[in-house]
Protein backbone atom coordinates (compact mmCIF):
# COMPACT_ATOMS: atom_id res chain seq x y z
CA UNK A 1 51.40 77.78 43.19
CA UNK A 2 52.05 74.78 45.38
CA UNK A 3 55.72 74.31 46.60
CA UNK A 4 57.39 71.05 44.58
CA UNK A 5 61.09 71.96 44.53
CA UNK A 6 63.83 70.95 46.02
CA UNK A 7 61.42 70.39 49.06
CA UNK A 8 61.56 70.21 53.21
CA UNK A 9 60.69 66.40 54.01
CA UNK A 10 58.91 67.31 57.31
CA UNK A 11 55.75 65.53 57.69
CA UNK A 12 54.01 68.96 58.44
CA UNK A 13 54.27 70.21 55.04
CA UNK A 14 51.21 68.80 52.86
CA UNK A 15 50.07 69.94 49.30
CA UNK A 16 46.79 71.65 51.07
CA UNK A 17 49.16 74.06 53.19
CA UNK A 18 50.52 75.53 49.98
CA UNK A 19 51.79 79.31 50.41
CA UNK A 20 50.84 79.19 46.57
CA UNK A 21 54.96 78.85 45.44
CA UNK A 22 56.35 76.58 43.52
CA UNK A 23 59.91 76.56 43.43
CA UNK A 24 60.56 75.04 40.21
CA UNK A 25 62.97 72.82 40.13
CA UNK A 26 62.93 69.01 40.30
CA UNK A 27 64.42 66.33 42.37
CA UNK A 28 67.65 67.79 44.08
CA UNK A 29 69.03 65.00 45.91
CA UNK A 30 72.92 64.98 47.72
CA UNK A 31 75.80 64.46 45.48
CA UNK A 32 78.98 62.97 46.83
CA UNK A 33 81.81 62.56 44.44
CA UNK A 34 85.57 64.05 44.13
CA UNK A 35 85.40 66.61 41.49
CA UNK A 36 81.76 68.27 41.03
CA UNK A 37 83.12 70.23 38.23
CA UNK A 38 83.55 67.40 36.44
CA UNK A 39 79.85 66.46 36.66
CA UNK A 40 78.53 69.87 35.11
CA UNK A 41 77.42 69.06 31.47
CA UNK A 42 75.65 72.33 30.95
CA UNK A 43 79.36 74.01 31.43
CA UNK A 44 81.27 71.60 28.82
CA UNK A 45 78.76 72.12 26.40
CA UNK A 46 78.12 75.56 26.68
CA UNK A 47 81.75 76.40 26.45
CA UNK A 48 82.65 77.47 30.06
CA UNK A 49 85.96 77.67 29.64
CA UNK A 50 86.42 80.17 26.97
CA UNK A 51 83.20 82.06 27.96
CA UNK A 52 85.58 83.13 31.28
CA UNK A 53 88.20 83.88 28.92
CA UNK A 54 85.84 86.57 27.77
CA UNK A 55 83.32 87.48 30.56
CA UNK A 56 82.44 85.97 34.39
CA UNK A 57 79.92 88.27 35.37
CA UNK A 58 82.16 90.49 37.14
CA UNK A 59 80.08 93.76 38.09
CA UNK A 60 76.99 92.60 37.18
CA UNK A 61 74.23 91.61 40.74
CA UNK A 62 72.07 88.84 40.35
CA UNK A 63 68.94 89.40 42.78
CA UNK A 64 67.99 85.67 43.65
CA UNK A 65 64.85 85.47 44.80
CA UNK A 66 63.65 82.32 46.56
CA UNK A 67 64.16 80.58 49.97
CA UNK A 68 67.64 82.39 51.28
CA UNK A 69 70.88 82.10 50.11
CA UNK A 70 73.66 80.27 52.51
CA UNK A 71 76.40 82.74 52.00
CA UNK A 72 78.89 79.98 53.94
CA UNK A 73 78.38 77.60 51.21
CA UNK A 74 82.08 77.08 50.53
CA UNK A 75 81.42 77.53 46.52
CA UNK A 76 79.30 80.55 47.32
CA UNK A 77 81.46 82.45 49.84
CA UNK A 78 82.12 86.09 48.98
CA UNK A 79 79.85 85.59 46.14
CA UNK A 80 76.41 86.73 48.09
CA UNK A 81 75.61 90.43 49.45
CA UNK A 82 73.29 91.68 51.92
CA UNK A 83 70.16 91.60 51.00
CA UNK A 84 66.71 91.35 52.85
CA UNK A 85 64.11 89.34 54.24
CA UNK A 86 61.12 88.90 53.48
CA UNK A 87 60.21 85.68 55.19
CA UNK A 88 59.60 86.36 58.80
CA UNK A 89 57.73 83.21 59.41
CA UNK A 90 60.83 81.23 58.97
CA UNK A 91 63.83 81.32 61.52
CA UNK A 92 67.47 83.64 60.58
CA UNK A 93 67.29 85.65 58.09
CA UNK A 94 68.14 85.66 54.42
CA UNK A 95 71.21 83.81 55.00
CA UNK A 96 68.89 81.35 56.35
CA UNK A 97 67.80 78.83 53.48
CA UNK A 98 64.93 77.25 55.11
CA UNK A 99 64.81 74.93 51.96
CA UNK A 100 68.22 74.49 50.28
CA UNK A 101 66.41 75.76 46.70
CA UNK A 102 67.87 79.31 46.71
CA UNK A 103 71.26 78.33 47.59
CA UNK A 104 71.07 76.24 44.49
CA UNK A 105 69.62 78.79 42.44
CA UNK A 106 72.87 81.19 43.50
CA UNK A 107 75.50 78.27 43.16
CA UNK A 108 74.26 77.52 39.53
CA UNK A 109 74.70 81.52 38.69
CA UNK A 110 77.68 82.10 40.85
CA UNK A 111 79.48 79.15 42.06
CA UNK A 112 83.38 79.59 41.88
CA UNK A 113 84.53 76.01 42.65
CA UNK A 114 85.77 76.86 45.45
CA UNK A 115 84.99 73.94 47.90
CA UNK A 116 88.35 71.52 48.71
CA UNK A 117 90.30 73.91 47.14
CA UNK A 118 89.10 73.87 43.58
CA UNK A 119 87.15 70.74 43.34
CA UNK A 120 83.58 72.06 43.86
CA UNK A 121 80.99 72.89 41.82
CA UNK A 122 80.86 76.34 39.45
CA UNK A 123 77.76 78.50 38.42
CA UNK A 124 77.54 79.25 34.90
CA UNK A 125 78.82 83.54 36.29
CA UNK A 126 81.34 82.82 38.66
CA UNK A 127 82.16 86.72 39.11
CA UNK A 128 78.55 87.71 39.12
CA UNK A 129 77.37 88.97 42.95
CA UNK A 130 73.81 87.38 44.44
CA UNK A 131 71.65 89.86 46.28
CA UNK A 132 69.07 87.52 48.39
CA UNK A 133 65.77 87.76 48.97
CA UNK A 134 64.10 85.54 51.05
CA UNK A 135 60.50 85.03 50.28
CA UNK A 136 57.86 82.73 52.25
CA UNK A 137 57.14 78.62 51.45
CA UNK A 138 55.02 76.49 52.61
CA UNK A 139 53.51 77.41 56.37
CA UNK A 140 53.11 74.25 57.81
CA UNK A 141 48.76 74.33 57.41
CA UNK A 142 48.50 77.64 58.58
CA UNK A 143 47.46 78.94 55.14
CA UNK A 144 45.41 77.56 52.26
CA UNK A 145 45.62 77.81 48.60
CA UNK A 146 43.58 81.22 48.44
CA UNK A 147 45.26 82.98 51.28
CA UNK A 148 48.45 81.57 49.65
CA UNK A 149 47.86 82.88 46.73
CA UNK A 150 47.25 86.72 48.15
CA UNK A 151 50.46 85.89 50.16
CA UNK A 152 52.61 85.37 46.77
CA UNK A 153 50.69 88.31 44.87
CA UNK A 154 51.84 90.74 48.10
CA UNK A 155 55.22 89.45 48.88
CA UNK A 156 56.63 88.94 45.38
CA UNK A 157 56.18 92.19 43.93
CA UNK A 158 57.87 93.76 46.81
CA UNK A 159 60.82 91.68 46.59
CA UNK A 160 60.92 92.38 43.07
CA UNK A 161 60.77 96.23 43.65
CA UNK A 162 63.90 95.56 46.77
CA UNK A 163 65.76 93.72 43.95
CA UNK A 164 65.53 96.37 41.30
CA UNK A 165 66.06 99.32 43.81
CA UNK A 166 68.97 97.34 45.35
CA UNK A 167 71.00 97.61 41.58
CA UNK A 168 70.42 94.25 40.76
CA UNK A 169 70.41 93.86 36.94
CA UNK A 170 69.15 90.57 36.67
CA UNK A 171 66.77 89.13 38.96
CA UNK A 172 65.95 85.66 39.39
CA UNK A 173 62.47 84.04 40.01
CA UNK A 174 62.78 80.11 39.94
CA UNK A 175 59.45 80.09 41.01
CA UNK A 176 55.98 80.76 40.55
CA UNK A 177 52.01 80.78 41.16
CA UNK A 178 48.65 79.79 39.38
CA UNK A 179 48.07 83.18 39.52
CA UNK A 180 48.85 86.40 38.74
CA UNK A 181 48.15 90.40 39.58
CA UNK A 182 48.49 94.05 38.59
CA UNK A 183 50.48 94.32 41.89
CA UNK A 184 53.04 91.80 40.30
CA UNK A 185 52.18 92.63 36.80
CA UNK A 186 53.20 97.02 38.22
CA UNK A 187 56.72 95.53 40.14
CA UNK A 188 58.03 93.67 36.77
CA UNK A 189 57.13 96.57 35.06
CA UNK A 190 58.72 99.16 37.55
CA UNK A 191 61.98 96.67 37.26
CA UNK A 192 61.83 97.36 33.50
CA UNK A 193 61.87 100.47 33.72
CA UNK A 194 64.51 100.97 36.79
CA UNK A 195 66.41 98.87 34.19
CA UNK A 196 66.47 94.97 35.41
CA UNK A 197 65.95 91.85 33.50
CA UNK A 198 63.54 89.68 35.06
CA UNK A 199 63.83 85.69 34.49
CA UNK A 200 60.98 83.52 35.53
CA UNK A 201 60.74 79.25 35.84
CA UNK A 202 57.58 78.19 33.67
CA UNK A 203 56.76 75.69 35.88
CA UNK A 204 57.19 71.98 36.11
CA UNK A 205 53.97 70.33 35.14
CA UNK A 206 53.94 69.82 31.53
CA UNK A 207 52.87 67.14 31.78
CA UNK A 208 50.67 67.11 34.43
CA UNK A 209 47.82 69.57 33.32
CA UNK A 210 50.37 72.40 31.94
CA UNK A 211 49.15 74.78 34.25
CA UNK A 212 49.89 79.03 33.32
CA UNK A 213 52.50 80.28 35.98
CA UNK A 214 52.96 83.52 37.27
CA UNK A 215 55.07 85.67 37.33
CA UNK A 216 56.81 83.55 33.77
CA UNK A 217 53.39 84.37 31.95
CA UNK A 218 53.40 88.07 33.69
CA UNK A 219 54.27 90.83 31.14
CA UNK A 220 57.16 92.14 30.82
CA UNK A 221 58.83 88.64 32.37
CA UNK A 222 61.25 86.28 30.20
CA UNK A 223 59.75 82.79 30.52
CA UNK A 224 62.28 79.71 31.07
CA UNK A 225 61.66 76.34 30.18
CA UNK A 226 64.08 73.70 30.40
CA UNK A 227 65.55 71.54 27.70
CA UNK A 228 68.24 68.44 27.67
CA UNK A 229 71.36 67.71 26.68
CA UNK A 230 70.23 67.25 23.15
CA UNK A 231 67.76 70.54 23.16
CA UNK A 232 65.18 68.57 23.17
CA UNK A 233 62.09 69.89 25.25
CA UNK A 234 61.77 67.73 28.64
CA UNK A 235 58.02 66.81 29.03
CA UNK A 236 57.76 67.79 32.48
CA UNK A 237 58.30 71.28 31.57
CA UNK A 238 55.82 73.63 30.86
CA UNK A 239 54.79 75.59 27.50
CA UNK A 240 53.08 78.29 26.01
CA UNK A 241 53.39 81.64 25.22
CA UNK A 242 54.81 81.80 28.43
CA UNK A 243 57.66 80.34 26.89
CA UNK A 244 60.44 82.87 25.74
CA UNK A 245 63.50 81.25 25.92
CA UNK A 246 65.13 77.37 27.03
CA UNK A 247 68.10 76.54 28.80
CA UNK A 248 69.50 73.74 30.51
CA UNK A 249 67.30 71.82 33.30
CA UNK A 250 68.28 68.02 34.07
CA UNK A 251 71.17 66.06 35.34
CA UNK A 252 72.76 69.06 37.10
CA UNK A 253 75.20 68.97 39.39
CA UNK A 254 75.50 71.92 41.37
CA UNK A 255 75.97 73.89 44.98
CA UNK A 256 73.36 74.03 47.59
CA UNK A 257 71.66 74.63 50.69
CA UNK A 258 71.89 71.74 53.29
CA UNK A 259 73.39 68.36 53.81
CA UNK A 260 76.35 67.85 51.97
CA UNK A 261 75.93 71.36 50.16
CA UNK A 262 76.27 69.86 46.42
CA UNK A 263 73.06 68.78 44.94
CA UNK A 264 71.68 67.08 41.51
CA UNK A 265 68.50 68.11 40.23
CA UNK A 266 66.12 69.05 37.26
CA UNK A 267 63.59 71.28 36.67
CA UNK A 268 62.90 75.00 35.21
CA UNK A 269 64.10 76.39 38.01
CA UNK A 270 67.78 75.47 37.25
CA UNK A 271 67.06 76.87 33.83
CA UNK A 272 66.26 79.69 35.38
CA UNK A 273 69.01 80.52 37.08
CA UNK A 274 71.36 79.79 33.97
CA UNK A 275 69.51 81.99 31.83
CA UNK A 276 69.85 84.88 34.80
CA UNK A 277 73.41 84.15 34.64
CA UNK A 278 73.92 84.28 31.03
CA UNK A 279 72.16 88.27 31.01
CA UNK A 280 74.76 88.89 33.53
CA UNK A 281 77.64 87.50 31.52
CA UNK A 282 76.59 89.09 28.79
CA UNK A 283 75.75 92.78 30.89
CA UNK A 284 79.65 92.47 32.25
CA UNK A 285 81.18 92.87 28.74
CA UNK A 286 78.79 95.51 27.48
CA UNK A 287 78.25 97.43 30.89
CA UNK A 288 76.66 100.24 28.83
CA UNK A 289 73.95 98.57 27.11
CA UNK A 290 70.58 98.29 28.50
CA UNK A 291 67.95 95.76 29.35
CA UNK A 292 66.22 95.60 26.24
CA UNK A 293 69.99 95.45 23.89
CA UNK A 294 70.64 92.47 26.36
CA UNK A 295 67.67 90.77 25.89
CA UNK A 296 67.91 91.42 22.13
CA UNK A 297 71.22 89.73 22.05
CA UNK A 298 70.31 86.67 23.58
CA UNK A 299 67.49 86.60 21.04
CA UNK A 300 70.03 86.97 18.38
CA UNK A 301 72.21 84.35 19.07
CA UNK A 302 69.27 81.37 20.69
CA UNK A 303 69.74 77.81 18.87
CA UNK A 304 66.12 78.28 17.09
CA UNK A 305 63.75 75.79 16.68
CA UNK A 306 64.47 72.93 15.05
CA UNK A 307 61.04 73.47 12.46
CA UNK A 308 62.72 76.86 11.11
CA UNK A 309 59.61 78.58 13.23
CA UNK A 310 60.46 81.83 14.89
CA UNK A 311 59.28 80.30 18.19
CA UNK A 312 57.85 77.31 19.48
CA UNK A 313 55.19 76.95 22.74
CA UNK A 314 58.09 74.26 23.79
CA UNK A 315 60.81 75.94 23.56
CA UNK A 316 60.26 79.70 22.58
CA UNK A 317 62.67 81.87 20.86
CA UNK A 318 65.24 78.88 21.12
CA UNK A 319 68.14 77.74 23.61
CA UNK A 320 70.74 80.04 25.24
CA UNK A 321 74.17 80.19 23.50
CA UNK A 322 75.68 82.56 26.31
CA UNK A 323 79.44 81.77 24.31
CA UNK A 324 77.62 83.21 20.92
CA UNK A 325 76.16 86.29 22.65
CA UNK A 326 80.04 87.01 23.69
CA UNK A 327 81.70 85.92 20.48
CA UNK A 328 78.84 87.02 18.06
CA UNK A 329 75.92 88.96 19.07
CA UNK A 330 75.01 91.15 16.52
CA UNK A 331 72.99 94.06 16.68
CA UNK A 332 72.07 94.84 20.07
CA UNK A 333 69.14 97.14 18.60
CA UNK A 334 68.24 100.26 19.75
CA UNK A 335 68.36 100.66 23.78
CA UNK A 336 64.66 101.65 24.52
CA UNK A 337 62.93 99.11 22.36
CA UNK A 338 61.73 96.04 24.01
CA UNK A 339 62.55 92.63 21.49
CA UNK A 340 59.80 90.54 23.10
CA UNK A 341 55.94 92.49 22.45
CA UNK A 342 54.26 91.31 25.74
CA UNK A 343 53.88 93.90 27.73
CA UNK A 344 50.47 94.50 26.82
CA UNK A 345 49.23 91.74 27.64
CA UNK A 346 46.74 91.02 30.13
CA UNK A 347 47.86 90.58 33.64
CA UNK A 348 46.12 87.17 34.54
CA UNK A 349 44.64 85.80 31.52
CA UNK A 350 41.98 83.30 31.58
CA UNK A 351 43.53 81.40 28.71
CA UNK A 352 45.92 78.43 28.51
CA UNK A 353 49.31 79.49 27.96
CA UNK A 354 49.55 77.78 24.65
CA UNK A 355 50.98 79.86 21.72
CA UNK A 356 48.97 77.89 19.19
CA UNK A 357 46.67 79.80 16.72
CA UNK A 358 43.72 78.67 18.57
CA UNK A 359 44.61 78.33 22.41
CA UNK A 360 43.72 75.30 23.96
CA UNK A 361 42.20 75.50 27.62
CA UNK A 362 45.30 75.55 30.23
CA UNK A 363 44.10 71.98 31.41
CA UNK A 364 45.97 70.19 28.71
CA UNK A 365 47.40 67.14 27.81
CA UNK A 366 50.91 65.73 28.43
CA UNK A 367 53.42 67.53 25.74
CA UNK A 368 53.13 65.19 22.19
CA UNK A 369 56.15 63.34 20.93
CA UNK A 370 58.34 63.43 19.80
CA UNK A 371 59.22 66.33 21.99
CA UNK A 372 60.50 69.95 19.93
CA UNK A 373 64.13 70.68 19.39
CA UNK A 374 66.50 73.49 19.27
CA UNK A 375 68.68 73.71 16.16
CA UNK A 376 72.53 74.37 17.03
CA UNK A 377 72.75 74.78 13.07
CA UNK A 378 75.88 76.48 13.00
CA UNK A 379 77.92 73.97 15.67
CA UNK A 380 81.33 74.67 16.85
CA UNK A 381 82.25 76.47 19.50
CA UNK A 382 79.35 79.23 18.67
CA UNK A 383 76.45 76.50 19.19
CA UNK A 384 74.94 75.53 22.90
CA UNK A 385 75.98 72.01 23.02
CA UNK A 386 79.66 71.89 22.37
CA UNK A 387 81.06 68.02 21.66
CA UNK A 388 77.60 67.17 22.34
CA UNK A 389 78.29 63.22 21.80
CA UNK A 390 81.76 63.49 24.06
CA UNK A 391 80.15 65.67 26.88
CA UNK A 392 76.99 63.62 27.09
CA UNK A 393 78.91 60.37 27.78
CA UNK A 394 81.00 61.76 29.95
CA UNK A 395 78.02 63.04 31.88
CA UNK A 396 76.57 59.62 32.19
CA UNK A 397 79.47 57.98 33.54
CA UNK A 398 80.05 60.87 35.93
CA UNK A 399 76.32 60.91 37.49
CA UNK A 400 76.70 56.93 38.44
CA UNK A 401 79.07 58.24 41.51
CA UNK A 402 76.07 60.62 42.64
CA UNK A 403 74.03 58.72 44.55
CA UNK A 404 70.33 59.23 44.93
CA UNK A 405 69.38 59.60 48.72
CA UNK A 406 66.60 61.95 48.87
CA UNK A 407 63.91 63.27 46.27
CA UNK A 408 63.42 66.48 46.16
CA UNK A 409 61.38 68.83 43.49
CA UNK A 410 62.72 72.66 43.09
């Protein structure tokens, strides 16, 4: 899938050089203000606060693979391991973020606020470790869209296999392709079974043809779209039956990889990241229980769609609640059962990714308003959007000081 993510500005890289990834978040641009923390919505209203009262992460590895991870980032240092590199066409090494987009990806999961001693910018697992993988982007018109495609379909799967061999429990894919393969369809399911979790970005084109991403529709793969700060379903991304679970994706404020080294951005790839994040908060406090009883939880505990549905093409199974999963998380179900039926699905199907009763070709039209919501029905501090009407405005008088200098799509 074409690269439209937090993206390099250099007048070499043009949508017909696509490696085939899209890294998918949405326009990351510098942020300059006194207190970052301050700026983080998602954190206020999911609770941040007393979710570190009862889990950070601590002991749990995040695999994050993207564009490198700058472990000098001063919210990220001591935070990122060694890891590998699987991007020799680019220059360093996985430390190296030829792009910025990983180093966001691994602030939003792992951030501790460290910058200007305490004022910087937190991920949603401050204790959690990032394992980086470095994965190609976009070569400058030295491959097209086919040989881009075989590129993604040889290099993910192996950086999948590194992550789960490497003891990561969660790995992290904020990005994707237009299509899929048993290679990648064999390394999620070899993950499964050496025990990972593996979180994928739907995509950001909703509304621009709704195109099925890989690996989020791969089987075996939790799908991540991206919702607001009222759980409402943004249009630009994606849905399906892709589309397992939502989490935050706009306004956010966060750590990153060049220039100032705080970004803002949107997309599905920063709802990515906080979903990864959440498994690994949620894997810290119950250490013993396996992929599928994690999974399960955050299942349990999901704001649900608004309609009373079990899941929605917008927004799947519902929004994370990672302070319910801690507080409240029910049944964790038996430890070899998977709670999601999809891995016997087809590797790269030919279908749109809608989850309608009658699939609609993938080509289709811009999401229909008004967009789907999650229901926080039971509120308080157990629902996703705590002091949602306080937080918001707060947010929006906070973002003013971030100025927009650059566009970038992640």
């Amino acid at each position: 899938m074409r690269t439209s993510s937090i993206r390099r500005s250099r007048a070499r890289v043009t949508a017909s050089a696509a490696l085939g990834m899209l890294l998918v978040g949405i326009a990351s641009v510098p942020a300059h203000a006194e207190n970052f923390r301050s700026q983080q919505w998602h954190l206020d209203a999911m609770g941040a606060e007393e979710i570190w009262q009862l889990s950070t992460g601590k002991g749990v590895t995040v695999a994050v693979i993207d564009t490198g991870v700058d472990k000098s980032n001063p919210d990220l240092r001591g935070q990122v391991l060694e890891g590998k590199d699987l991007a020799p066409q680019e220059s360093g090494d996985e430390f190296t973020d030829y792009d910025g987009h990983g180093t966001g990806m691994a602030g939003l999961i792992a951030g501790t606020g460290a910058r200007d001693s305490g004022s910087g910018a937190f991920g949603l697992a401050p204790g959690a470790k990032i394992l980086p993988v470095r994965v190609p982007g976009l070569q400058g018109g030295d491959v097209n869209m086919v040989e881009g495609s075989e590129r993604f379909n040889r290099v993910i799967p192996q950086a999948i296999k590194y992550a789960a061999d490497s003891g990561a429990k969660v790995i992290n894919l904020s990005l994707g392709n237009n299509e899929g393969s048993q290679a990648l369809t064999d390394a999620v399911k070899y993950a499964l079974d050496k025990g990972s979790l593996v979180f994928a970005a739907v995509g950001n084109n909703g509304d621009k043809g709704n195109p099925v991403n890989y690996p989020a529709a791969t089987p075996g793969v939790v799908g991540v779209g991206a919702v607001d700060q009222k759980l409402t379903h943004v249009p630009f991304s994606e849905h399906g039956r892709q589309v397992d679970i939502v989490a935050p994706g706009q306004d956010m404020v966060h750590a990153c990889g060049g220039g100032t080294g705080m970004c803002k951005s949107k997309g599905t790839s920063e709802a990515t990241a906080l979903a990864s994040a959440a498994a690994a908060l949620l894997w810290s406090k119950h250490p013993d229980w396996t992929n599928n009883q994690v999974l399960k939880v955050m299942l349990n505990t999901v704001a649900k769609p608004k309609g009373g549905e079990k899941r929605s093409d917008f927004i799947g199974y519902g929004a994370i609640r990672p302070l319910r999963t801690l507080k409240t998380p029910g049944d964790p179900g038996p430890a070899d059962v998977r709670p999601i039926d999809d891995l016997a699905e087809t590797a790269t199907p030919s279908a749109s990714a809608s989850g309608s009763a009658d699939p609609a070709p993938s080509q289709s039209s811009a999401a229909p308003a008004p967009a789907p919501q999650a229901a926080a029905e039971d509120g308080g501090n157990t629902g996703l959007w705590i002091g949602l009407g306080i937080g918001a405005a707060v947010l929006i008088g906070a973002a003013v000081a971030v100025p927009v200098l650059r566009s970038r799509r992640g």
